[in-house]
C-alpha atoms as a PDB file:
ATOM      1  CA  UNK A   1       0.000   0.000   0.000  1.00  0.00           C
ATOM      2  CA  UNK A   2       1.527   3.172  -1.028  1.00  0.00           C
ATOM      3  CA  UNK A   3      -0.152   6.684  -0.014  1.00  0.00           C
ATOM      4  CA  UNK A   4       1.071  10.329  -0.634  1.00  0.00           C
ATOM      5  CA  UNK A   5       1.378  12.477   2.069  1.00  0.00           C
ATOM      6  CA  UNK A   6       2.561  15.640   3.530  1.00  0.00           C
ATOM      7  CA  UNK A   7       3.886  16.457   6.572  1.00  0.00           C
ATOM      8  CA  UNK A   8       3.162  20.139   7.156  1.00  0.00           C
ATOM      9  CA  UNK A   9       3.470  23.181  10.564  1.00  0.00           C
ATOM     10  CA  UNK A  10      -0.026  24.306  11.184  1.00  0.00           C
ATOM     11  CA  UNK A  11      -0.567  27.097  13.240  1.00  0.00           C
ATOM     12  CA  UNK A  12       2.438  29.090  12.626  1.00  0.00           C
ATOM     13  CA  UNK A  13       4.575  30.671   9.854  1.00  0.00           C
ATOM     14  CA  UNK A  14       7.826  29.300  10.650  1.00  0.00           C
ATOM     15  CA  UNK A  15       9.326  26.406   9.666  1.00  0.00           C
ATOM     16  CA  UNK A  16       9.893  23.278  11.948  1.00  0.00           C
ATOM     17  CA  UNK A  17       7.801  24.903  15.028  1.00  0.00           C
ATOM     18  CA  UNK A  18       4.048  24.896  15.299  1.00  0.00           C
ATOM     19  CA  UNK A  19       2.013  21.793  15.331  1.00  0.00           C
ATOM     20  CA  UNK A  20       3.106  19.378  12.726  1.00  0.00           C
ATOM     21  CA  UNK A  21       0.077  17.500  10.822  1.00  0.00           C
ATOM     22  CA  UNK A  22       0.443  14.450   8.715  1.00  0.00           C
ATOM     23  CA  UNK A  23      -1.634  15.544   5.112  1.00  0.00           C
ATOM     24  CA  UNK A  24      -3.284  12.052   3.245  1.00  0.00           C
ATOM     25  CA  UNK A  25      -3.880  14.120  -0.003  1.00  0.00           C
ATOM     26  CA  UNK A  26      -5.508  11.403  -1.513  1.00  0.00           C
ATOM     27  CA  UNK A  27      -7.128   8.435   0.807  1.00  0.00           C
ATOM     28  CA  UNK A  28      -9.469   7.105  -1.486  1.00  0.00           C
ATOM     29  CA  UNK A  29     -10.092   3.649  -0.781  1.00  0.00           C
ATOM     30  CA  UNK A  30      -8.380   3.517   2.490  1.00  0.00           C
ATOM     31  CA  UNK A  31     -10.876   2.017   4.899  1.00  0.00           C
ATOM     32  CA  UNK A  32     -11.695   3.131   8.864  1.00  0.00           C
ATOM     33  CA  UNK A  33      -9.268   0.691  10.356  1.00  0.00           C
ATOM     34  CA  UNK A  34      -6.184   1.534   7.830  1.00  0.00           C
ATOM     35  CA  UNK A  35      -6.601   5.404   8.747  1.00  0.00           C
ATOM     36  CA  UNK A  36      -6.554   4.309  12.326  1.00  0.00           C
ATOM     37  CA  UNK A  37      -3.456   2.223  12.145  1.00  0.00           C
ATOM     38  CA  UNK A  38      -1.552   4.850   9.954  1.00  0.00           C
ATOM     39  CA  UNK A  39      -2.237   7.491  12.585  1.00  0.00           C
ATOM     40  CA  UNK A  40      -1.029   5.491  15.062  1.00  0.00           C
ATOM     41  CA  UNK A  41       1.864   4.945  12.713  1.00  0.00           C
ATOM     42  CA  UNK A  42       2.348   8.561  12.081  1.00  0.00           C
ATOM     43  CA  UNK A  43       2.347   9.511  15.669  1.00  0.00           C
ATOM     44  CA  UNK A  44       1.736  13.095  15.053  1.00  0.00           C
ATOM     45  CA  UNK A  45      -1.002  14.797  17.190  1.00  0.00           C
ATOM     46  CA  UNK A  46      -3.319  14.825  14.146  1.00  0.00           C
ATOM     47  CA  UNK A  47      -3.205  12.880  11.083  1.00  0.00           C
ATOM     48  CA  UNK A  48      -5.765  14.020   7.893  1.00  0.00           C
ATOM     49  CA  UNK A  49      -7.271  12.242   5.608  1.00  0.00           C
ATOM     50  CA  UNK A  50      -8.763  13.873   2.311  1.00  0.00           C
ATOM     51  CA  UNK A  51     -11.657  12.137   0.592  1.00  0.00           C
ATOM     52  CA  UNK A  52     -13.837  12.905  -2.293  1.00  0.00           C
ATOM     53  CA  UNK A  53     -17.382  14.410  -1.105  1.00  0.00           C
ATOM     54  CA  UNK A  54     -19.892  12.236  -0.958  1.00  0.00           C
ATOM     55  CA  UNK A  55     -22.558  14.483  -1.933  1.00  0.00           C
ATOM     56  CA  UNK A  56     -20.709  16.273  -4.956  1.00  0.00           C
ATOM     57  CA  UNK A  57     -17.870  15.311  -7.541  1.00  0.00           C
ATOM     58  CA  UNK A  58     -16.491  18.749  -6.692  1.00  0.00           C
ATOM     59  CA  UNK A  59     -16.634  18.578  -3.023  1.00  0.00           C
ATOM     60  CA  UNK A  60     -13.968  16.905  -0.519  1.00  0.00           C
ATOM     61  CA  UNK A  61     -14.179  16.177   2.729  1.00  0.00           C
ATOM     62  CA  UNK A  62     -11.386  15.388   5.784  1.00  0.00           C
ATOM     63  CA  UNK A  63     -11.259  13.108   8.625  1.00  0.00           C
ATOM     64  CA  UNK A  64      -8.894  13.601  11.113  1.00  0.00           C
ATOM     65  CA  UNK A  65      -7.352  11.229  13.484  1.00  0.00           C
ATOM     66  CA  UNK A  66      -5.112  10.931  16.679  1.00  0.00           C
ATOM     67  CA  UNK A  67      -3.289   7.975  17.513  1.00  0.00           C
ATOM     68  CA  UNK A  68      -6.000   6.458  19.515  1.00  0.00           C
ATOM     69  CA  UNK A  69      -9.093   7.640  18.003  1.00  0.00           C
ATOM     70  CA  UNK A  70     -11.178   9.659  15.017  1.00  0.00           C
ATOM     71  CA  UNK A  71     -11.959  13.490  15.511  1.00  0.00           C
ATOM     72  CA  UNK A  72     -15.267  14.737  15.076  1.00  0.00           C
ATOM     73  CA  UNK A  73     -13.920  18.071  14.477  1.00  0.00           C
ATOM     74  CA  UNK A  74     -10.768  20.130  14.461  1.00  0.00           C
ATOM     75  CA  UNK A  75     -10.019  23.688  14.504  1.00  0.00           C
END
């Protein structure tokens, strides 16, 4: 299984500081349990997950997961 991603600094404008967020830019077809596991694997605070919308071809939609468990929200 092979899966871009991004490891990016939210919450600040410098480099290396900030909270760092693992980015799935594309998690099509990855499944509740796999997103789980890779957080875990990540170990970052927050690991996201883009999807396609469900509702639109245009739209997208993120979940977001901690090692131990899926957000409902995230700000």
């Amino acid at each position: 299984m092979r899966y871009a991603y991004h490891l990016v600094d939210v919450f600040t404008a410098e480099p290396l500081s900030g909270n760092a967020l693992a980015v799935f830019v594309d998690a099509s077809g990855m499944d509740d349990r796999t997103m789980q596991r890779v957080a875990r694997e990540m170990n970052q605070s927050e690991t996201a997950f883009v999807l396609p919308g469900q509702s639109r071809p245009e739209s997208t939609r993120v979940r977001i997961f901690t090692p131990t468990y899926e957000m409902e929200f995230a700000g």
